[in-house]
PDB file of N, CA and C in Angstrom:
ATOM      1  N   UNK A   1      98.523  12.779  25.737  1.00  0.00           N
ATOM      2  CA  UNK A   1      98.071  12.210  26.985  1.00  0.00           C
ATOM      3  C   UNK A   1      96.556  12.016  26.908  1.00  0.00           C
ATOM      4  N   UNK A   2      96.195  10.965  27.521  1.00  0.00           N
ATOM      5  CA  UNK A   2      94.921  10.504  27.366  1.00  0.00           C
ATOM      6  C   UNK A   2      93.861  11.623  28.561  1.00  0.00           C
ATOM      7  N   UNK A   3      92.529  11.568  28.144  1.00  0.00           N
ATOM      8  CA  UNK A   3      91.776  12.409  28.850  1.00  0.00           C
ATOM      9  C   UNK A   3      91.805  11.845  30.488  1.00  0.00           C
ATOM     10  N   UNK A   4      91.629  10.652  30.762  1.00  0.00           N
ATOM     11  CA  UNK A   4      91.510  10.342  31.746  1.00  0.00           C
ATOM     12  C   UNK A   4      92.611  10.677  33.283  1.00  0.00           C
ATOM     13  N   UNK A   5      94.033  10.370  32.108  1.00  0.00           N
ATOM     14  CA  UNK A   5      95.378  10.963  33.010  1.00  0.00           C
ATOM     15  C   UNK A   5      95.270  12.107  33.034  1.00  0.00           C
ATOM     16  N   UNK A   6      94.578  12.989  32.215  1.00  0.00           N
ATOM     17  CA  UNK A   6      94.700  14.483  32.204  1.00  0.00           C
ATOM     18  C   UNK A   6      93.699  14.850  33.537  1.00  0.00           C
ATOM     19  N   UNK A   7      92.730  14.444  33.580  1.00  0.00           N
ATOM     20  CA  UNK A   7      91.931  14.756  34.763  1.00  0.00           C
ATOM     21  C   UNK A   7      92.409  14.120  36.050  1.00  0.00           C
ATOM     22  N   UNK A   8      93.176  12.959  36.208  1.00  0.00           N
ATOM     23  CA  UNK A   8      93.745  12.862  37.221  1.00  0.00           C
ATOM     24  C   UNK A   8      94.810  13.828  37.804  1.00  0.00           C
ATOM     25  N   UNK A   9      95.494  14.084  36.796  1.00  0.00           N
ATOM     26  CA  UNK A   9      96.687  15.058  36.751  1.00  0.00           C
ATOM     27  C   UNK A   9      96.085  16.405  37.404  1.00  0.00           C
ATOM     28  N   UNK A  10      94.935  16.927  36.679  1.00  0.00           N
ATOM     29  CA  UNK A  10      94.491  17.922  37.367  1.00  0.00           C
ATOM     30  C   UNK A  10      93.896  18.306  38.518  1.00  0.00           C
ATOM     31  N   UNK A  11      92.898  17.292  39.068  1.00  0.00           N
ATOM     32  CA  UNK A  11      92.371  16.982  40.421  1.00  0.00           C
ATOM     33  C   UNK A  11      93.569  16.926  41.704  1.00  0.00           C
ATOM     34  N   UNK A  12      94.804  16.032  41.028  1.00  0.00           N
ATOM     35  CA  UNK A  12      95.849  16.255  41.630  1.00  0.00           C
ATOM     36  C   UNK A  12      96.795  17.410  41.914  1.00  0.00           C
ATOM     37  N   UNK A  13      96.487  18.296  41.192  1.00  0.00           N
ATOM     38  CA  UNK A  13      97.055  19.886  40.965  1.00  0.00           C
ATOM     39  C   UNK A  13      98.430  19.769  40.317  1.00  0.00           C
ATOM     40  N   UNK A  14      98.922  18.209  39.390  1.00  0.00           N
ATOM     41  CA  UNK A  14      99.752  18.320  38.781  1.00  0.00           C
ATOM     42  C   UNK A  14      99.879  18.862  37.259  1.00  0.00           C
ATOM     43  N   UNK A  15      98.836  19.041  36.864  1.00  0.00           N
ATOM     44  CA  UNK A  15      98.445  19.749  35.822  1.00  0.00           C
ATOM     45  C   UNK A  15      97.787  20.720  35.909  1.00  0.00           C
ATOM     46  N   UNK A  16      97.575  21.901  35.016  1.00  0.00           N
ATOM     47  CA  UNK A  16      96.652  22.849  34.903  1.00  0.00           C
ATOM     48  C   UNK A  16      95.348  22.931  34.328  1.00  0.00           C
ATOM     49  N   UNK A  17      94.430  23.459  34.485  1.00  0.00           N
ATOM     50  CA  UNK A  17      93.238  23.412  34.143  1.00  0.00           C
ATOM     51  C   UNK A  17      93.013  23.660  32.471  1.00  0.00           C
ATOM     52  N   UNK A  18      94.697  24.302  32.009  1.00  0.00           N
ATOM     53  CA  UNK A  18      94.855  24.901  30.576  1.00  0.00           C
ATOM     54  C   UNK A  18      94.903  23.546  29.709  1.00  0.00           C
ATOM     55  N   UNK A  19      95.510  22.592  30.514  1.00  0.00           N
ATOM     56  CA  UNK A  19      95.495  21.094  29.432  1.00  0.00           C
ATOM     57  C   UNK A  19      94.512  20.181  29.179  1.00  0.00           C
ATOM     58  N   UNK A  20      93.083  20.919  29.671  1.00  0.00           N
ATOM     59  CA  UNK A  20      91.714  20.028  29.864  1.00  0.00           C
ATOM     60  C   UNK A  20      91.980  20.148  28.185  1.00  0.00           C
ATOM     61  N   UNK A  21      91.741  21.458  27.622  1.00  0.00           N
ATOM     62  CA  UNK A  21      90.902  21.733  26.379  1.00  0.00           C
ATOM     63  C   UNK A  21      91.650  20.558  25.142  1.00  0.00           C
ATOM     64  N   UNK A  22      93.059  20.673  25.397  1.00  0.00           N
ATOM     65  CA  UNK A  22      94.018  19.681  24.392  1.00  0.00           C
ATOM     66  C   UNK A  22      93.825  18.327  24.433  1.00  0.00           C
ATOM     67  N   UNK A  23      93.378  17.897  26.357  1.00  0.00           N
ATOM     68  CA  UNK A  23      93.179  16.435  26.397  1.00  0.00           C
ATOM     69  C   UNK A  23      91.723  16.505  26.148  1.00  0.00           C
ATOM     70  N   UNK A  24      90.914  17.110  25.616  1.00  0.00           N
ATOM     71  CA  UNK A  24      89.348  16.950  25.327  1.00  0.00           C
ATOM     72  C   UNK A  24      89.768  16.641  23.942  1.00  0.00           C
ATOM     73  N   UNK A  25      90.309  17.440  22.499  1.00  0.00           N
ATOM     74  CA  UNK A  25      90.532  17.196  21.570  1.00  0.00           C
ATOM     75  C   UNK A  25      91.109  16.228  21.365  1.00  0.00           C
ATOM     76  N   UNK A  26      92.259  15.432  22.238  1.00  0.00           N
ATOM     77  CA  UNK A  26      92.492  14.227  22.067  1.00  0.00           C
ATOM     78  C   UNK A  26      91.301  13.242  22.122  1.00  0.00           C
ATOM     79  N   UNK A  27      90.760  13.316  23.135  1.00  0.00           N
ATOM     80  CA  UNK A  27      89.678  12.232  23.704  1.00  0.00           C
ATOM     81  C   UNK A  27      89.027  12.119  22.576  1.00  0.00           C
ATOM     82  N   UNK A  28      88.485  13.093  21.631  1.00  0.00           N
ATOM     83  CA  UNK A  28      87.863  13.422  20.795  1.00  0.00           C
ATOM     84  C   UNK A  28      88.053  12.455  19.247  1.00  0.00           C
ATOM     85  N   UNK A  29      89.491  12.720  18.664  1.00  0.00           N
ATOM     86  CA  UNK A  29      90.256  11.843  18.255  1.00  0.00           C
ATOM     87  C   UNK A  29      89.972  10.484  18.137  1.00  0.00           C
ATOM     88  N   UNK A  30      90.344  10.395  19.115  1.00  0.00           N
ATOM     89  CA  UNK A  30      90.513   8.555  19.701  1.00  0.00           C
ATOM     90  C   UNK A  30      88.772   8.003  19.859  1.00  0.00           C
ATOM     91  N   UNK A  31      87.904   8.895  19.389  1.00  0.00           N
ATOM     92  CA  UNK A  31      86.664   8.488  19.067  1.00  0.00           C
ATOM     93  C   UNK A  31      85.524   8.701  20.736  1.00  0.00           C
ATOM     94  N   UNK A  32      86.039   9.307  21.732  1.00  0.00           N
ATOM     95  CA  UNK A  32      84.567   9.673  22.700  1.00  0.00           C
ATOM     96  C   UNK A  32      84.353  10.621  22.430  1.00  0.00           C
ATOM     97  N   UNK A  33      83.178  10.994  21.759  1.00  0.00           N
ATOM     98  CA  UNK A  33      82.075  11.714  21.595  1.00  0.00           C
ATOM     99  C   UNK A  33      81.491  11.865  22.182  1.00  0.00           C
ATOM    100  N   UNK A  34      81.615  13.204  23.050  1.00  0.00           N
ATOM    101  CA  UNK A  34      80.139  13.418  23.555  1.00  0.00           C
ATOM    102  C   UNK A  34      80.145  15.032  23.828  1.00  0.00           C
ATOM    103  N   UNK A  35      78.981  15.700  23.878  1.00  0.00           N
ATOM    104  CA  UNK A  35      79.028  17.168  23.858  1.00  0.00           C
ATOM    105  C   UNK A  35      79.816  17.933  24.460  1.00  0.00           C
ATOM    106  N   UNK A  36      79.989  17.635  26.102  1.00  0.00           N
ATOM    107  CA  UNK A  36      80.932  18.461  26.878  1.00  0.00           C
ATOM    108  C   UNK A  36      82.234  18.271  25.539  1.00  0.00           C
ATOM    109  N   UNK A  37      82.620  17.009  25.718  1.00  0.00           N
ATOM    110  CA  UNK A  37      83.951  17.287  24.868  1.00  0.00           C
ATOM    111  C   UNK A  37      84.182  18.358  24.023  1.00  0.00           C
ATOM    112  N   UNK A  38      83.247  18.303  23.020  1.00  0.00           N
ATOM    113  CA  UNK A  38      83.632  19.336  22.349  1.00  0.00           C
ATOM    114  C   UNK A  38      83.512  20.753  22.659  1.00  0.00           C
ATOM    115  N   UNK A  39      82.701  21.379  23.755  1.00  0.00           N
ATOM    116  CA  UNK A  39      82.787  22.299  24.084  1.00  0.00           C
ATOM    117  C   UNK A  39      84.170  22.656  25.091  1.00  0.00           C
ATOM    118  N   UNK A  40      84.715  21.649  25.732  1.00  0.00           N
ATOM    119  CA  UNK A  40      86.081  21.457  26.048  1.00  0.00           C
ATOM    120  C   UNK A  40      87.226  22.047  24.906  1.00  0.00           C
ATOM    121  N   UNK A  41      87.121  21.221  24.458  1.00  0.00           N
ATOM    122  CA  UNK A  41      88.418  21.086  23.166  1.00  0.00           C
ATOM    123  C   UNK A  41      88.416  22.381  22.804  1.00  0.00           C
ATOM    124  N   UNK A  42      87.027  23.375  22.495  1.00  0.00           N
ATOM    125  CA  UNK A  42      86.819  24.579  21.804  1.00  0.00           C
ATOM    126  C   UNK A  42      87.679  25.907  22.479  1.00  0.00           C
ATOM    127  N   UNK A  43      87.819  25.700  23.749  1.00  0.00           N
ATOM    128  CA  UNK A  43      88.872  26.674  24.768  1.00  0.00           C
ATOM    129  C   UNK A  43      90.196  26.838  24.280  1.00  0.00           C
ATOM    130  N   UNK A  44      90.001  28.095  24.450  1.00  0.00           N
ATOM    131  CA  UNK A  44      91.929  27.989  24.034  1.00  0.00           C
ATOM    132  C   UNK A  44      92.708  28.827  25.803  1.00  0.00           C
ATOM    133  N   UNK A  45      93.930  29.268  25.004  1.00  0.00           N
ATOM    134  CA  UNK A  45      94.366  29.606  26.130  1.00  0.00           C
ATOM    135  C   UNK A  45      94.358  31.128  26.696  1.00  0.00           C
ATOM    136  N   UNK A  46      93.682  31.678  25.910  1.00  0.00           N
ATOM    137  CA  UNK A  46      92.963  33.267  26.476  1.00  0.00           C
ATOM    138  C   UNK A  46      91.700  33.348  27.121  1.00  0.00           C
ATOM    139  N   UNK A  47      90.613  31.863  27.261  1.00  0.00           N
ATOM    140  CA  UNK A  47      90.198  32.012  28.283  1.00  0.00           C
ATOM    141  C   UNK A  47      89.874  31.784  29.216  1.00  0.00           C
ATOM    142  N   UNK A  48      88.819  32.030  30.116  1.00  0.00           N
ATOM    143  CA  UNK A  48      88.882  32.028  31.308  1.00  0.00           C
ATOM    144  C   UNK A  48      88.989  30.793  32.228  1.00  0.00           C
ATOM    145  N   UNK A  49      89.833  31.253  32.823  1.00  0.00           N
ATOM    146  CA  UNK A  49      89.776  28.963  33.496  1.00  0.00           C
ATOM    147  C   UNK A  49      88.661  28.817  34.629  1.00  0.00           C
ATOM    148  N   UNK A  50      88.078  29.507  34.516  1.00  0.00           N
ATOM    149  CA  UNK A  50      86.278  29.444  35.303  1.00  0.00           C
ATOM    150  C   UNK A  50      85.568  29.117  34.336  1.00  0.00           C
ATOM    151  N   UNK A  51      85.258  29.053  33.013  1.00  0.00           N
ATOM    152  CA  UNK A  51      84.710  28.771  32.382  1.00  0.00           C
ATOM    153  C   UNK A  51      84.859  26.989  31.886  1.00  0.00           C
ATOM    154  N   UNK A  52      86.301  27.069  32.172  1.00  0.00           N
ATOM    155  CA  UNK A  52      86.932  25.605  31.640  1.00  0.00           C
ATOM    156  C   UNK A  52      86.854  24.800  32.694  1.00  0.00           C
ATOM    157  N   UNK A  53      86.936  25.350  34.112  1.00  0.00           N
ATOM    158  CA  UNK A  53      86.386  24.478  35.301  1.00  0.00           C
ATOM    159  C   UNK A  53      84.957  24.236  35.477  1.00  0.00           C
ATOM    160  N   UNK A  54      83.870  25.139  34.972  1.00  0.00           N
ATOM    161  CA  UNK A  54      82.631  24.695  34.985  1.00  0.00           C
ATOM    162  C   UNK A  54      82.422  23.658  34.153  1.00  0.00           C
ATOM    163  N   UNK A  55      82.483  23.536  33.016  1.00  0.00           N
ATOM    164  CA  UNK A  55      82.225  22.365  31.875  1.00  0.00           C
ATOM    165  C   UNK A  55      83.471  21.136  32.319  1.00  0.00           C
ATOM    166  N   UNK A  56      84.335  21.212  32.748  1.00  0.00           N
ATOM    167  CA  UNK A  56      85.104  20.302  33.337  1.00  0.00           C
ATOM    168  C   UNK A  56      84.659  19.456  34.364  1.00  0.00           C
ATOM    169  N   UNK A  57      83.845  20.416  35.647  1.00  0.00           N
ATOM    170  CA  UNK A  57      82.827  19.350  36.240  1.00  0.00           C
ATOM    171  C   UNK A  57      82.036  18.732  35.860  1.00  0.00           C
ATOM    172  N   UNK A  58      81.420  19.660  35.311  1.00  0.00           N
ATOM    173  CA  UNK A  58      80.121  18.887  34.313  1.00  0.00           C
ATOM    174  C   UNK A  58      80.610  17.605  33.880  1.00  0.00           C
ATOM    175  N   UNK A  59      81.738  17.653  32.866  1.00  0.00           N
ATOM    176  CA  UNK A  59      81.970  16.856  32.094  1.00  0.00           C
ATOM    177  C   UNK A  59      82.474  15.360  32.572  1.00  0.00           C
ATOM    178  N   UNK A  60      82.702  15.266  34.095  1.00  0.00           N
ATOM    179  CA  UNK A  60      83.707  14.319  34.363  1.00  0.00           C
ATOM    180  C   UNK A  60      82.051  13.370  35.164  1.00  0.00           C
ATOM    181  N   UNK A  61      81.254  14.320  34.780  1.00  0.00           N
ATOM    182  CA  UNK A  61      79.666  13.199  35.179  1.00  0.00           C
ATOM    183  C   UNK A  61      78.777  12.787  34.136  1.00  0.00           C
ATOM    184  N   UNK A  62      79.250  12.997  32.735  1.00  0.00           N
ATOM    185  CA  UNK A  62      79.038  12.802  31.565  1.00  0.00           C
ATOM    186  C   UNK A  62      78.812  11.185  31.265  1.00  0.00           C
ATOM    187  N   UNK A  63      77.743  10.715  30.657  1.00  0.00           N
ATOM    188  CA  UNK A  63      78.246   9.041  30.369  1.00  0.00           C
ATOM    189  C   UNK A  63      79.144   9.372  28.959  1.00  0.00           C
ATOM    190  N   UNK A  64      80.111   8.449  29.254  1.00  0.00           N
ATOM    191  CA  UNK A  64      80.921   8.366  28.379  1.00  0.00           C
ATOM    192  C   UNK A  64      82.230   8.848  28.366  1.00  0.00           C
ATOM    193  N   UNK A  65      82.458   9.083  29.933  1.00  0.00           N
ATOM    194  CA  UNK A  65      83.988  10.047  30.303  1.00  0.00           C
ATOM    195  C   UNK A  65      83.697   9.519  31.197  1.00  0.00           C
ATOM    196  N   UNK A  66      85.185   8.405  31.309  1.00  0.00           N
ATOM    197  CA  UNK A  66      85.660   7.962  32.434  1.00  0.00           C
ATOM    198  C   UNK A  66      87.101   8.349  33.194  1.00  0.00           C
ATOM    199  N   UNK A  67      87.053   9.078  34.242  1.00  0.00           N
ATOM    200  CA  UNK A  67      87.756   9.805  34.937  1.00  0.00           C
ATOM    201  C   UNK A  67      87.957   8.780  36.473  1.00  0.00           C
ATOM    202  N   UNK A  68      88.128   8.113  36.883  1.00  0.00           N
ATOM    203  CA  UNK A  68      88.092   7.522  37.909  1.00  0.00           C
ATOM    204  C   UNK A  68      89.463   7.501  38.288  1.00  0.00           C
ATOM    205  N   UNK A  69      89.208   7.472  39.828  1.00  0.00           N
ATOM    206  CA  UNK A  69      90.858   6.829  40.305  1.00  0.00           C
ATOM    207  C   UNK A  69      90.642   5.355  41.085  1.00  0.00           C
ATOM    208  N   UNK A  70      91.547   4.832  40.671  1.00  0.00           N
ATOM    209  CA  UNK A  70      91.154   3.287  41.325  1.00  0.00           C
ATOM    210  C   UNK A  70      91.311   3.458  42.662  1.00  0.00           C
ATOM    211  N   UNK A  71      90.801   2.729  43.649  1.00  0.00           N
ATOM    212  CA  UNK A  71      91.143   2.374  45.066  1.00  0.00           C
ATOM    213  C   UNK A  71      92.599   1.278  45.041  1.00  0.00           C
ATOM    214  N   UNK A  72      93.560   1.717  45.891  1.00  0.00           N
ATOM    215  CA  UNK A  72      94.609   0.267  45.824  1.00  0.00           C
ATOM    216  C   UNK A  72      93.977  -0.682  46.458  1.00  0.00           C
ATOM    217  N   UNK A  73      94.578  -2.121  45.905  1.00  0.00           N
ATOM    218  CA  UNK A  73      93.699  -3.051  46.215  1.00  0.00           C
ATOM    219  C   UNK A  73      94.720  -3.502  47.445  1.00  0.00           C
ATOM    220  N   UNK A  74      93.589  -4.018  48.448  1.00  0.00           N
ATOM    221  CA  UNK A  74      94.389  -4.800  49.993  1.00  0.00           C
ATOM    222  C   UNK A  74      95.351  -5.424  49.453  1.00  0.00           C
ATOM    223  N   UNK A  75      96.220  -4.920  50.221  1.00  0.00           N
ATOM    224  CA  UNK A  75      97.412  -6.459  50.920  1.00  0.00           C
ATOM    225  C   UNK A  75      97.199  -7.537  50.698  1.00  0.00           C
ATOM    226  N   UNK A  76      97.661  -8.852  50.227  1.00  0.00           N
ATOM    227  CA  UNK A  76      97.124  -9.846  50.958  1.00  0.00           C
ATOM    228  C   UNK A  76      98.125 -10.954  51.931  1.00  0.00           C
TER     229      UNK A  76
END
């Protein structure tokens, strides 16, 4: 799953905060580079998900991590 669905997923509380670190190593992969990521990806699952929610905010104001949710567009 791509980073972007992963942070939607989570904001939404349909995911856990435990699948940031896997969708950071993906993101990673697929070539966005940028520091938070990798300090993302580096989490495993012993620790603390306060730690993985701080760099998770951080990260979703990062250039180069796009996390957005679209607005639906009007009726017409």
């Amino acid at each position: 799953m791509d980073f972007p669905t992963t942070c939607l997923k989570v904001i939404l509380n349909i995911e856990s905060l435990r699948s940031i670190p896997n969708a950071a190593l993906q993101a990673l992969r697929e070539g966005c580079d940028t520091p938070l990521l990798y300090i993302l990806a580096g989490f495993s699952d012993y620790d603390d998900t306060s730690d993985i929610l701080h760099y998770y905010d951080i990260a979703l104001h990062e250039p180069g991590i796009e996390c957005r949710i679209n607005p639906p567009q009007p009726l017409k």
